[in-house]
Protein backbone atom coordinates (compact mmCIF):
# COMPACT_ATOMS: atom_id res chain seq x y z
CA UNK A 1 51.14 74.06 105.14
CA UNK A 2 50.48 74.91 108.97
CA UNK A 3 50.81 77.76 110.40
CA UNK A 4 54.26 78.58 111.51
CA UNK A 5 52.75 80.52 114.49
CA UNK A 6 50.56 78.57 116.32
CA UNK A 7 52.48 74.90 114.52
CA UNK A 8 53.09 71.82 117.05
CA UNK A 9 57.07 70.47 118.30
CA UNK A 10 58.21 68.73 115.18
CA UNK A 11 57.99 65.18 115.61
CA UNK A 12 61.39 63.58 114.50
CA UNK A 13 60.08 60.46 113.00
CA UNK A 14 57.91 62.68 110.28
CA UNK A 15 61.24 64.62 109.90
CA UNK A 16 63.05 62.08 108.68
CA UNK A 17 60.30 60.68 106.68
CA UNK A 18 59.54 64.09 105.11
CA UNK A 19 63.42 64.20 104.21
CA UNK A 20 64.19 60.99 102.94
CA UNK A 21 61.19 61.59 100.61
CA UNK A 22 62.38 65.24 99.88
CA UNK A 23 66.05 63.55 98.89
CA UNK A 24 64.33 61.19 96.52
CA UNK A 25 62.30 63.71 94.61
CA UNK A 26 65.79 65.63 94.32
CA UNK A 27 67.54 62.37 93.64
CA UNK A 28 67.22 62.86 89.75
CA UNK A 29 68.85 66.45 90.38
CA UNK A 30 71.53 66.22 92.99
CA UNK A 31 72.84 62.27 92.50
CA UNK A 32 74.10 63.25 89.46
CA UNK A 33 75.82 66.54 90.54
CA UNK A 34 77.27 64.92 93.32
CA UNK A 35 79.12 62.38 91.86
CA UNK A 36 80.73 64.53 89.28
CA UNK A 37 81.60 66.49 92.56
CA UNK A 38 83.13 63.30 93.77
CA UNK A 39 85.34 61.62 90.58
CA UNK A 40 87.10 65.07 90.85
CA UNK A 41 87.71 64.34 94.48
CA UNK A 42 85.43 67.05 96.37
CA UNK A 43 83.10 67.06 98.33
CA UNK A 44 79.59 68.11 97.85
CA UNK A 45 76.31 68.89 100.30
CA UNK A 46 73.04 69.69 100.31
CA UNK A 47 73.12 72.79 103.07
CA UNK A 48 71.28 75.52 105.26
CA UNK A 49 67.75 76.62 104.09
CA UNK A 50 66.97 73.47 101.67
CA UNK A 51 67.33 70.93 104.72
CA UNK A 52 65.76 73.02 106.94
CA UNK A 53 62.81 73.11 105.08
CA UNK A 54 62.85 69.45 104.27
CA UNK A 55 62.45 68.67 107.87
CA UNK A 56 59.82 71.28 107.78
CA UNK A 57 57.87 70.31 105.24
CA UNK A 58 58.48 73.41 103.29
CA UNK A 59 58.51 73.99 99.92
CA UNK A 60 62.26 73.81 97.99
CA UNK A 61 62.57 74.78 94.79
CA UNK A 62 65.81 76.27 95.01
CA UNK A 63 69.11 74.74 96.36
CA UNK A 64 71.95 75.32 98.28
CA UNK A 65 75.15 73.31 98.22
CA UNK A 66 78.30 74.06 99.63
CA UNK A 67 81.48 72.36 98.22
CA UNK A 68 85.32 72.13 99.00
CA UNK A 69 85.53 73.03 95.22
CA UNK A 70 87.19 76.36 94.63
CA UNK A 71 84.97 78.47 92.07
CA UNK A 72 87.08 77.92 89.04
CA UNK A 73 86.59 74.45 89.22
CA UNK A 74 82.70 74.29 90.40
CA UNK A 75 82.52 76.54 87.20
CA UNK A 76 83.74 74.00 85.17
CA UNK A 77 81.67 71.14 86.76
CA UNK A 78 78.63 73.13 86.25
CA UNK A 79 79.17 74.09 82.68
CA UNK A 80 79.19 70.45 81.92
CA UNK A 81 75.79 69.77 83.65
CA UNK A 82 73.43 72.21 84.11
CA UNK A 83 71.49 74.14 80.85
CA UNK A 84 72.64 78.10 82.24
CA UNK A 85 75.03 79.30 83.96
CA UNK A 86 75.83 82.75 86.03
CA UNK A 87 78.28 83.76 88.60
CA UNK A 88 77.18 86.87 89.90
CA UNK A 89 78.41 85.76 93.44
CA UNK A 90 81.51 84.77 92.09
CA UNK A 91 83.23 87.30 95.00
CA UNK A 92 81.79 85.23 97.74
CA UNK A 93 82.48 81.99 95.96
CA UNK A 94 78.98 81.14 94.35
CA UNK A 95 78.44 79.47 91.31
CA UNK A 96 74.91 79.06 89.84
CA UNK A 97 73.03 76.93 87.15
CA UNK A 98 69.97 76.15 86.20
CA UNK A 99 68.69 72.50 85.04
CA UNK A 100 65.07 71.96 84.13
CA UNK A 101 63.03 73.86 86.59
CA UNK A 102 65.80 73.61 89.65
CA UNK A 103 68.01 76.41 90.56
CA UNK A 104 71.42 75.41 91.78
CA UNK A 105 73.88 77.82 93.66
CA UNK A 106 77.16 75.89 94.89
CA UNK A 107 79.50 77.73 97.51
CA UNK A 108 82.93 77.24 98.33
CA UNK A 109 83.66 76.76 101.89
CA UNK A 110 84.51 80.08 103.05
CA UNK A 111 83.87 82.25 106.44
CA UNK A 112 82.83 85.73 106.14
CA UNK A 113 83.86 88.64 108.83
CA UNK A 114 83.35 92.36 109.01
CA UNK A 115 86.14 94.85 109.42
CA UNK A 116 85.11 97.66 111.66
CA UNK A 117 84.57 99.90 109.44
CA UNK A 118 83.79 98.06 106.40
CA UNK A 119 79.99 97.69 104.70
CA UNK A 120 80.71 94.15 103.05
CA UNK A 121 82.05 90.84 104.31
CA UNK A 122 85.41 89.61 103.91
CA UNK A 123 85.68 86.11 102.02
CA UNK A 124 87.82 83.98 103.15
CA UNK A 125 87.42 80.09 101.52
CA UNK A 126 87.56 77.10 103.93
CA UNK A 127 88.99 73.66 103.80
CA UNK A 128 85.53 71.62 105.55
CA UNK A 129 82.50 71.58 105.84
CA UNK A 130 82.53 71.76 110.05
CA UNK A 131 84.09 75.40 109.10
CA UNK A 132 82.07 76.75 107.12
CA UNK A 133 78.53 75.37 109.33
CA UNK A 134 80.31 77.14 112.10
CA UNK A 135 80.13 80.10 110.11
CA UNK A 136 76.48 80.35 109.20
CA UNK A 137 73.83 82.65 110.49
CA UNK A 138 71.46 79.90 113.20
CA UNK A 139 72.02 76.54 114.28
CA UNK A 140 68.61 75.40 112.22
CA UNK A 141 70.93 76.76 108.89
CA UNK A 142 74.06 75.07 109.76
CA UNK A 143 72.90 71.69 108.89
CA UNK A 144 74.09 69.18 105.79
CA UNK A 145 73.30 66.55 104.09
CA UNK A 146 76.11 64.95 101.64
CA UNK A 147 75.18 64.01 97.59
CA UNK A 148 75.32 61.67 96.97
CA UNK A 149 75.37 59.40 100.13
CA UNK A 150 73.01 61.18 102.01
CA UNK A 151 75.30 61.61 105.35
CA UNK A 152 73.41 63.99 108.03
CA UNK A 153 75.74 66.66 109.28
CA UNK A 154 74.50 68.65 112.41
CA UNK A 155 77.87 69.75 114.67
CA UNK A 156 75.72 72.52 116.46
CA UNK A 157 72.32 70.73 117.17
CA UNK A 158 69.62 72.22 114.54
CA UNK A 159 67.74 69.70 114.47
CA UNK A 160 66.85 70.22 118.59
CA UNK A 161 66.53 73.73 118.13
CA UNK A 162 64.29 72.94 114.62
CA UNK A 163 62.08 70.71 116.77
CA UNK A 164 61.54 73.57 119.39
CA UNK A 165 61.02 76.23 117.02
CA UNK A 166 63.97 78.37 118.48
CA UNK A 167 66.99 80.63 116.97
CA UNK A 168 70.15 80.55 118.29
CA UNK A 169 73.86 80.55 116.60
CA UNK A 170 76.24 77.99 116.01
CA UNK A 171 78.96 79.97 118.12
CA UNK A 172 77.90 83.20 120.49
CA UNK A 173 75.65 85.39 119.01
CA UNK A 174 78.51 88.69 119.65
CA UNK A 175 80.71 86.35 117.97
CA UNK A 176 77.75 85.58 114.85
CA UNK A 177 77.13 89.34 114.55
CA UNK A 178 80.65 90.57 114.75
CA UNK A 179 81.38 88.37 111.36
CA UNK A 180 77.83 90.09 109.82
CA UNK A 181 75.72 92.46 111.13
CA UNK A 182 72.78 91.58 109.06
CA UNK A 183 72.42 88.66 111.01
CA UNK A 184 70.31 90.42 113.18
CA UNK A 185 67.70 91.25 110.74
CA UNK A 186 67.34 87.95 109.50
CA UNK A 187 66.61 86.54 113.36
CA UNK A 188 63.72 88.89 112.92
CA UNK A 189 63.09 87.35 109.47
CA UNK A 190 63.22 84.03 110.64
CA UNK A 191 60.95 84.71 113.31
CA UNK A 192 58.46 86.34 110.76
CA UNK A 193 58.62 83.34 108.22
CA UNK A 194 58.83 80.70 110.20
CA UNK A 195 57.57 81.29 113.61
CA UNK A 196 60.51 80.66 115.65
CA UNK A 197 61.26 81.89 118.88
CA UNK A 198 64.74 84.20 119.01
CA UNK A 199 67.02 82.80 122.08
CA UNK A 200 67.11 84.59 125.04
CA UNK A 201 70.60 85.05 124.56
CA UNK A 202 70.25 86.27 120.63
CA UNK A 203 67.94 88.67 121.79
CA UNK A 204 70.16 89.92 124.06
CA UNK A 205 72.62 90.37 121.62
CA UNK A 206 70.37 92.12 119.17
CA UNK A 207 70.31 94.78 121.86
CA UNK A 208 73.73 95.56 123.12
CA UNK A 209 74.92 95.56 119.06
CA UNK A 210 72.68 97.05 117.17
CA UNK A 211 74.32 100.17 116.45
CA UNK A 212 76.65 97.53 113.90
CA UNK A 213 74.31 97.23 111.81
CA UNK A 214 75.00 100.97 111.04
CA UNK A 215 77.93 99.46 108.62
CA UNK A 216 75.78 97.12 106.33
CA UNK A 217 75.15 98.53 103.27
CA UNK A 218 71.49 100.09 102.63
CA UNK A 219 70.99 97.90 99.90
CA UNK A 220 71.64 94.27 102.44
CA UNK A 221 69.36 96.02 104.69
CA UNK A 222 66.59 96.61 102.29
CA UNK A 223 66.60 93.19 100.86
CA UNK A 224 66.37 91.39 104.37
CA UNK A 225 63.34 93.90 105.53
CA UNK A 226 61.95 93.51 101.87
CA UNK A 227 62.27 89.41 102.80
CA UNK A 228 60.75 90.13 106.44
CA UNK A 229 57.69 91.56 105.49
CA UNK A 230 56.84 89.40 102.74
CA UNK A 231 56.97 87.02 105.21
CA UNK A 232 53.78 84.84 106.56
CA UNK A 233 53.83 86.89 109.80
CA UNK A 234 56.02 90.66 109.03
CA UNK A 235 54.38 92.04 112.36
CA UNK A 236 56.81 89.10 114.62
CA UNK A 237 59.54 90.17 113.35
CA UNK A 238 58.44 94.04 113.19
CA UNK A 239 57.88 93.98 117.14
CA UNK A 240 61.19 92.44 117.12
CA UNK A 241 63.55 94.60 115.30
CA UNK A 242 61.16 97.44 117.41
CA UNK A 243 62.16 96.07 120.79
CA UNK A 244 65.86 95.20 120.18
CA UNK A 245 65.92 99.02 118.82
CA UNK A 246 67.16 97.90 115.41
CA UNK A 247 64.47 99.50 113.94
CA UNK A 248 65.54 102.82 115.23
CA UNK A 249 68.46 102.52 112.86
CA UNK A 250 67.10 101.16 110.40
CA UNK A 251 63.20 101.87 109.81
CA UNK A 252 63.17 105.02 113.04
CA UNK A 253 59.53 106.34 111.56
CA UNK A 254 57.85 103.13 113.05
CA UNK A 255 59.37 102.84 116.48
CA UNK A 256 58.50 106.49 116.60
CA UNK A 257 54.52 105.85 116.12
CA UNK A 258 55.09 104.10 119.63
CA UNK A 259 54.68 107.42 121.53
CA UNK A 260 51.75 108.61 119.82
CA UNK A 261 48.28 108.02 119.83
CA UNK A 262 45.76 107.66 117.77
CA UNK A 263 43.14 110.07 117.40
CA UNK A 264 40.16 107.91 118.26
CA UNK A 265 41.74 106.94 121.62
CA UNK A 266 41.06 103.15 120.24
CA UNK A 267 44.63 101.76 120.36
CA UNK A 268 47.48 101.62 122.77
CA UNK A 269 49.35 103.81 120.35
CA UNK A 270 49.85 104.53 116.71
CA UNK A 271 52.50 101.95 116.72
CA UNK A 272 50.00 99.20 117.60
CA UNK A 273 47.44 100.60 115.24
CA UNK A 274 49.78 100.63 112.17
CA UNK A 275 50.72 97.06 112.68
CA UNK A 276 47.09 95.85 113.25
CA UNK A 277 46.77 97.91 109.83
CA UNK A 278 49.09 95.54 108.04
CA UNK A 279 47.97 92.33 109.49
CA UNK A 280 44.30 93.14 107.70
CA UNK A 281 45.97 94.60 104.58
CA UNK A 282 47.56 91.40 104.42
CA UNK A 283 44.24 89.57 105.02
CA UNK A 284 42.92 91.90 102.31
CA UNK A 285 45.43 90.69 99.55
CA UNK A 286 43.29 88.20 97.51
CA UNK A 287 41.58 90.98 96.70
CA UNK A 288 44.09 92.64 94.54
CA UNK A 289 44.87 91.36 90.91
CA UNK A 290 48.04 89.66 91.93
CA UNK A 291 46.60 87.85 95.09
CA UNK A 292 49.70 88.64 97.46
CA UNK A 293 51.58 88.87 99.05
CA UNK A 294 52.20 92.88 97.94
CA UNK A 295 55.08 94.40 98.95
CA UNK A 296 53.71 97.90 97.92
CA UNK A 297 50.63 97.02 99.48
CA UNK A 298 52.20 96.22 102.99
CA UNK A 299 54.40 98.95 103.14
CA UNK A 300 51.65 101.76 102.74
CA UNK A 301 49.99 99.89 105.62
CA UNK A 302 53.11 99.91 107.90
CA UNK A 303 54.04 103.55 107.01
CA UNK A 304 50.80 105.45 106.27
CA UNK A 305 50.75 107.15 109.25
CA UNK A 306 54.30 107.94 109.99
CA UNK A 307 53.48 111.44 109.51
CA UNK A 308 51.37 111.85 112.87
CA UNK A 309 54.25 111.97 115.11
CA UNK A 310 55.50 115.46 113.35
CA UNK A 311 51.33 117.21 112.86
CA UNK A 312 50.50 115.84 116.59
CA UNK A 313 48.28 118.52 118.33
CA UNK A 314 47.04 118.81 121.66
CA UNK A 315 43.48 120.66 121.38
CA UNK A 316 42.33 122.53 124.37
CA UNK A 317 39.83 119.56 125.41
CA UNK A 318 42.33 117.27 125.31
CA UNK A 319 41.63 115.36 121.76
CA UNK A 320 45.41 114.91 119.46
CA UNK A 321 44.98 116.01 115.91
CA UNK A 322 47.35 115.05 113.21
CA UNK A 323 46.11 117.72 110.56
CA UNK A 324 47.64 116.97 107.15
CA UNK A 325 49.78 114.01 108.32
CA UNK A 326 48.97 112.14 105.49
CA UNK A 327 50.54 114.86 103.24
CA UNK A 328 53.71 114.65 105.61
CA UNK A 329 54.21 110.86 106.21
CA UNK A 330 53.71 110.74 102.00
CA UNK A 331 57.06 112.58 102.22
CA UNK A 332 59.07 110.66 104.73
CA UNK A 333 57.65 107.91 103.25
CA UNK A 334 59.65 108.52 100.38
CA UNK A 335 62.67 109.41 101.76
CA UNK A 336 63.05 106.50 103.52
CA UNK A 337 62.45 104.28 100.90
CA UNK A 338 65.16 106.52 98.55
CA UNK A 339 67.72 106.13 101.59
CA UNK A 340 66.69 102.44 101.85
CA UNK A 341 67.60 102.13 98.11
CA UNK A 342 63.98 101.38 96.77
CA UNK A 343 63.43 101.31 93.06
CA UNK A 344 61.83 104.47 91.83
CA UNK A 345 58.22 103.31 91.28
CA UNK A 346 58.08 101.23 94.91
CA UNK A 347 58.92 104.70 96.44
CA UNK A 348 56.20 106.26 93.91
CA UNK A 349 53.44 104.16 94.55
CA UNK A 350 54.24 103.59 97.79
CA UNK A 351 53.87 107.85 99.17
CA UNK A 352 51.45 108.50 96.79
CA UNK A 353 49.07 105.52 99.21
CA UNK A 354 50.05 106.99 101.82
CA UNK A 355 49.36 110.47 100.64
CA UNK A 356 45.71 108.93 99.61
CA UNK A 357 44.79 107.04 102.41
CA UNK A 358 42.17 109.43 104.06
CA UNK A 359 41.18 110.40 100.70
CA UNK A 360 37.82 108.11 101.10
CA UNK A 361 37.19 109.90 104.82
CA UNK A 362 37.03 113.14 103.03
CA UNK A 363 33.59 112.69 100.83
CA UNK A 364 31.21 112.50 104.94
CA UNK A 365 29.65 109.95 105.47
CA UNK A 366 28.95 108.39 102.06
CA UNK A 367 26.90 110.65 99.89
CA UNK A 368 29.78 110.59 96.72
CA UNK A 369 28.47 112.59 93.83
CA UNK A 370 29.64 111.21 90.35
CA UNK A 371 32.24 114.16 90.05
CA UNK A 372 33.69 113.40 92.96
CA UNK A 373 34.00 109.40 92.28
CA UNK A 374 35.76 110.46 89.15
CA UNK A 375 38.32 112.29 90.92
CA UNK A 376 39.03 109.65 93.29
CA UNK A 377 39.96 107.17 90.24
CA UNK A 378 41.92 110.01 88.69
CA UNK A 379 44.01 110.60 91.85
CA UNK A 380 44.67 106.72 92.48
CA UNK A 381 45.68 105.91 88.87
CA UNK A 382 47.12 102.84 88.91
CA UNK A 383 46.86 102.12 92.51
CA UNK A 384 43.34 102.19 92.61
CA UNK A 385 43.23 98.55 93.86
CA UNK A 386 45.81 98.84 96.58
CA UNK A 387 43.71 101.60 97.80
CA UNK A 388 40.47 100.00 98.18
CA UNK A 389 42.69 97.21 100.55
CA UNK A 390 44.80 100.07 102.52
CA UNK A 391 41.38 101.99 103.11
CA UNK A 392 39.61 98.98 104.43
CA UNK A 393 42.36 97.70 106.20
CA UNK A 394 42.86 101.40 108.25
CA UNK A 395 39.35 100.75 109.87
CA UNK A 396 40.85 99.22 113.10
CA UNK A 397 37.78 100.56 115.54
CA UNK A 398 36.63 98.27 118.18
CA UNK A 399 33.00 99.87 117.69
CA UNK A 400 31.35 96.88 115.45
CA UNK A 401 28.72 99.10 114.66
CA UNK A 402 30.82 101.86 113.49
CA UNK A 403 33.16 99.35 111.48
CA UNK A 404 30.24 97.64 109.66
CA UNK A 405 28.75 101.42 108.23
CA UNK A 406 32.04 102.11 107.12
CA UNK A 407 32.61 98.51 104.75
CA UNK A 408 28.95 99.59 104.19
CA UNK A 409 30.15 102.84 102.81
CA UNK A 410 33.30 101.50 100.99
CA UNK A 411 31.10 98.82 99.43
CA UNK A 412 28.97 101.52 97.81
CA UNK A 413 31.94 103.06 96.47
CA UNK A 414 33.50 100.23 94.82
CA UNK A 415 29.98 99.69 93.26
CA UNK A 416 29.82 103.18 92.33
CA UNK A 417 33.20 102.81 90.84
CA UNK A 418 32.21 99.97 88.97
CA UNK A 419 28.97 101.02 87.22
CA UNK A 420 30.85 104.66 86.36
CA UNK A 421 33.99 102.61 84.76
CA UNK A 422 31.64 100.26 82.58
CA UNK A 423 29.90 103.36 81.67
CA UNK A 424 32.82 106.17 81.40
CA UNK A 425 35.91 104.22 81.23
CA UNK A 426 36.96 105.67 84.49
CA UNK A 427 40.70 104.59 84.48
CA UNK A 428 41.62 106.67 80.92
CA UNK A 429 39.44 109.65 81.79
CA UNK A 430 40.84 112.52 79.37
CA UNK A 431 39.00 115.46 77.91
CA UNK A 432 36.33 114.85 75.28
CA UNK A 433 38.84 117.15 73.02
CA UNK A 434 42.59 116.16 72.27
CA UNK A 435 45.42 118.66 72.04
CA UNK A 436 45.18 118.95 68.64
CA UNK A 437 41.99 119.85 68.77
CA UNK A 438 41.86 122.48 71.33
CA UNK A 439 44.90 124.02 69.00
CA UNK A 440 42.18 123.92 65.86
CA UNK A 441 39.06 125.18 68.08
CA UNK A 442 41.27 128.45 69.32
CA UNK A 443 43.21 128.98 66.55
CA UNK A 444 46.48 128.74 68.80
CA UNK A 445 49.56 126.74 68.40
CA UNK A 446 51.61 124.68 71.00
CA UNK A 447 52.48 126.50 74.38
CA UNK A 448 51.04 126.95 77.36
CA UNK A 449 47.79 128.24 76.85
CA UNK A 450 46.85 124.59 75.48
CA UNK A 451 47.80 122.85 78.75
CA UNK A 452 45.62 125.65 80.54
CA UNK A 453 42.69 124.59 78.21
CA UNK A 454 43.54 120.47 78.70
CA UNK A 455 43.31 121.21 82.29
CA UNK A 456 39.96 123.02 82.04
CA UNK A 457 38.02 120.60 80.19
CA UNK A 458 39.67 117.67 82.12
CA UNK A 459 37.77 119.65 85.06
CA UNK A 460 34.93 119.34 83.21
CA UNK A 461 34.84 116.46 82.11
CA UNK A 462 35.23 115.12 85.75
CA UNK A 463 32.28 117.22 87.20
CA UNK A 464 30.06 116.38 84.70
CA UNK A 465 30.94 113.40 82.57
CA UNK A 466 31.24 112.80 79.15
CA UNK A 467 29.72 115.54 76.99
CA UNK A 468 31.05 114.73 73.53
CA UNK A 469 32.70 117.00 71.04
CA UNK A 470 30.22 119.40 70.30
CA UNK A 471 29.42 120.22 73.62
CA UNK A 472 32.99 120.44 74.71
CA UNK A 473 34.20 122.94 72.35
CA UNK A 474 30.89 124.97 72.60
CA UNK A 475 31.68 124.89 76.61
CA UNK A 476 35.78 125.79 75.19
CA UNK A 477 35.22 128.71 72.91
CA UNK A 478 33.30 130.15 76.12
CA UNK A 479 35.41 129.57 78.92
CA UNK A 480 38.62 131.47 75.89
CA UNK A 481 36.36 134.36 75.25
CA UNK A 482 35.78 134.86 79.45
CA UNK A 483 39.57 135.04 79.85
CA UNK A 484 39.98 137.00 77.14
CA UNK A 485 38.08 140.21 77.35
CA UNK A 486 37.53 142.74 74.52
């Protein structure tokens, strides 16, 4: 698939070749739902994201219908046809089912609006389908195609705004944001996904309301930045949000890297530097087990230095330190992510990269004993891969030179790494002597006095590798006899 950023006009005739073809591979699928739609007397179409992406030659494996059907009886319909069932957006008049390996979700007609003061949207269901596509979020979403019959509905001109790559609403944007506020962070979604240019006008919009997005839930807002930067292109949609001053509301630590700068003096500001960050972590992600895109990986890029605008320091020669900031943004970190709603062990592994990310600067300029390689596969845990790409990806210096000794450097590690994990089994590293036996060896029972001893020959057994039982409890009995004098 092309490159939404840098991808041509759309040329109409391949649209409606890719979409004829798209309806005929769903054919099996919708033809059949349709008319069981239709001998009950409703009306059924194809709508928003699945025809968009027909004509774009993206992708569908789920679909979107909408339906003059009230949810009662789409329930029934679906019940009859499809192999599961769930209504779980039963409130906003969705119905879902699954048959073979499509996903279905079938909407009543319905417009959605915000009271002032209200964190969810208001459903109200609709009598046609010109209703509810006047109603949806963009023009390029407000498109239909009936099943069966295969009727092209497009009152508010997607298809010219799909062929020039552009955002705009079906009615005015005030109008589009008024009914949801979250609308706004999906223009910068869009943008990031697919490439599209926001409107003039939208833009404009973004700005003068964007303190109403202040009464969408965190949740909402988490799921569409979640959906924006596992996106193709986050950092489009990142500037945006930046510019509009949404993210001042809802993400404030990275607009505020904009005023600071880096300490190398390499970058406009911290701001640009963190999202250069996240392009190459991004770049980096075939490297970790998953292949990408990592959410956890991206977000330690985009946050791991939001802790320099609080430890900024003007020395007396002019240079900007940020002592410790990695200790600080490690904590904001986190507390965004808690306000933002974040499962527990996102937030987790999330701070504790950020915490770690100048963990590999630490060790000079490359001379890593084996004691101290240990330690930095202790302290990464399970995040030792995401590491290796958020270090790497934090080199941003112009200086090729300089850039080249450092992979140099972190190539050498990762081999070190390697070679002491096939010979140590670096990721379970634990004491050559269980609790159990430490309890035997001093003649002590549980308390704390055995986690004191744990810790000491975990210490050991990191500075000098594995040294069997023997050895261990020789180097125990001596290290209980010093602290216990007399």
């Amino acid at each position: 698939m092309p490159d939404p950023l840098t991808a041509p006009a759309l040329n109409m005739v391949e649209v409606q070749q890719r979409v004829a073809g798209e309806l005929d591979r769903l054919a099996p699928v919708l033809d059949d739902l349709g008319a069981r739609f239709a001998d009950r007397g409703h009306q059924l179409h194809l709508v928003g994201g699945p025809v968009r992406d027909a004509m774009l030659g993206r992708p569908i494996t789920d679909l979107d219908l909408t339906t003059s059907a009230r949810p009662e009886e789409t329930e029934r319909l679906l019940r009859s046809w499809g192999e599961g069932l769930w209504d779980v957006g039963r409130a906003f008049g969705t119905i879902g089912a699954r048959k073979g390996p499509w996903q279905v979700e079938v909407t009543t007609y319905r417009s959605e609006s915000y009271d002032p003061d209200s964190r969810n949207p208001q459903v109200v269901y609709g009598d046609d389908l010109a209703g509810d596509l006047g109603r949806r979020d963009f023009t390029v979403n407000a498109m239909a195609i009936s099943v069966p019959g295969r009727v092209f509905e497009d009152p508010h001109g997607g298809v010219v705004d799909l062929a020039h790559r552009t955002l705009r609403t079906p009615g005015t944007p005030e109008q589009s944001f008024g009914d949801d506020p979250l609308r706004m962070l999906r223009a910068a979604r869009f943008a990031a996904q697919l490439g599209f240019e926001v409107a003039p006008e939208v833009v404009a919009a973004m700005r003068d309301m964007a303190a109403r997005i202040d009464i969408v839930s965190p949740e909402r807002v988490r799921d569409e930045l979640v959906k924006l930067l596992m996106a193709a292109h986050p950092v489009a949609g990142l500037r945006l949000l930046v510019d509009v001053g949404l993210a001042e509301r809802v993400l404030p630590e990275l607009p505020a890297l904009v005023l600071e700068r880096d300490e190398h003096h390499r970058h406009k500001d911290v701001y640009e530097h963190s999202l250069t960050v996240l392009e190459q972590a991004i770049d980096l992600e075939p490297r970790l087990p998953g292949g990408g895109p990592d959410l956890v990986s991206r977000l330690a890029a985009l946050l791991h230095d939001v802790g320099k605008p609080k430890t900024r320091r003007f020395a007396g020669d002019g240079t900007v330190t940020f002592h410790h900031h990695d200790v600080v943004g490690a904590k904001l970190t986190a507390k965004r992510l808690r306000a933002l709603r974040f499962p527990g062990d996102v937030v987790d592994a999330t701070s504790m990269l950020v915490e770690l990310h100048l963990r590999f600067h630490g060790y000079g300029t490359g001379e890593w004993t084996d004691s101290a390689v240990r330690r930095y596969v202790r302290d990464a845990g399970d995040q030792l891969d995401r590491l290796h790409v958020l270090t790497r990806a934090d080199c941003t210096t112009r200086n090729k030179r300089k850039a080249d000794r450092l992979r140099r450097t972190y190539d050498d590690l990762e081999a070190r790494i390697a070679t002491l994990s096939e010979a140590e089994e670096l990721a379970a590293i634990r004491p050559d002597l269980d609790g159990n036996q430490i309890m035997e060896a001093l003649g002590i029972g549980p308390g704390r006095e055995v986690g004191e001893a744990y810790r000491y020959l975990l210490e050991r057994r990191l500075d000098e590798g594995p040294q069997g039982e023997d050895e261990a409890r020789t180097a125990l009995l001596a290290w209980w006899a010093a602290r216990r004098p007399g």
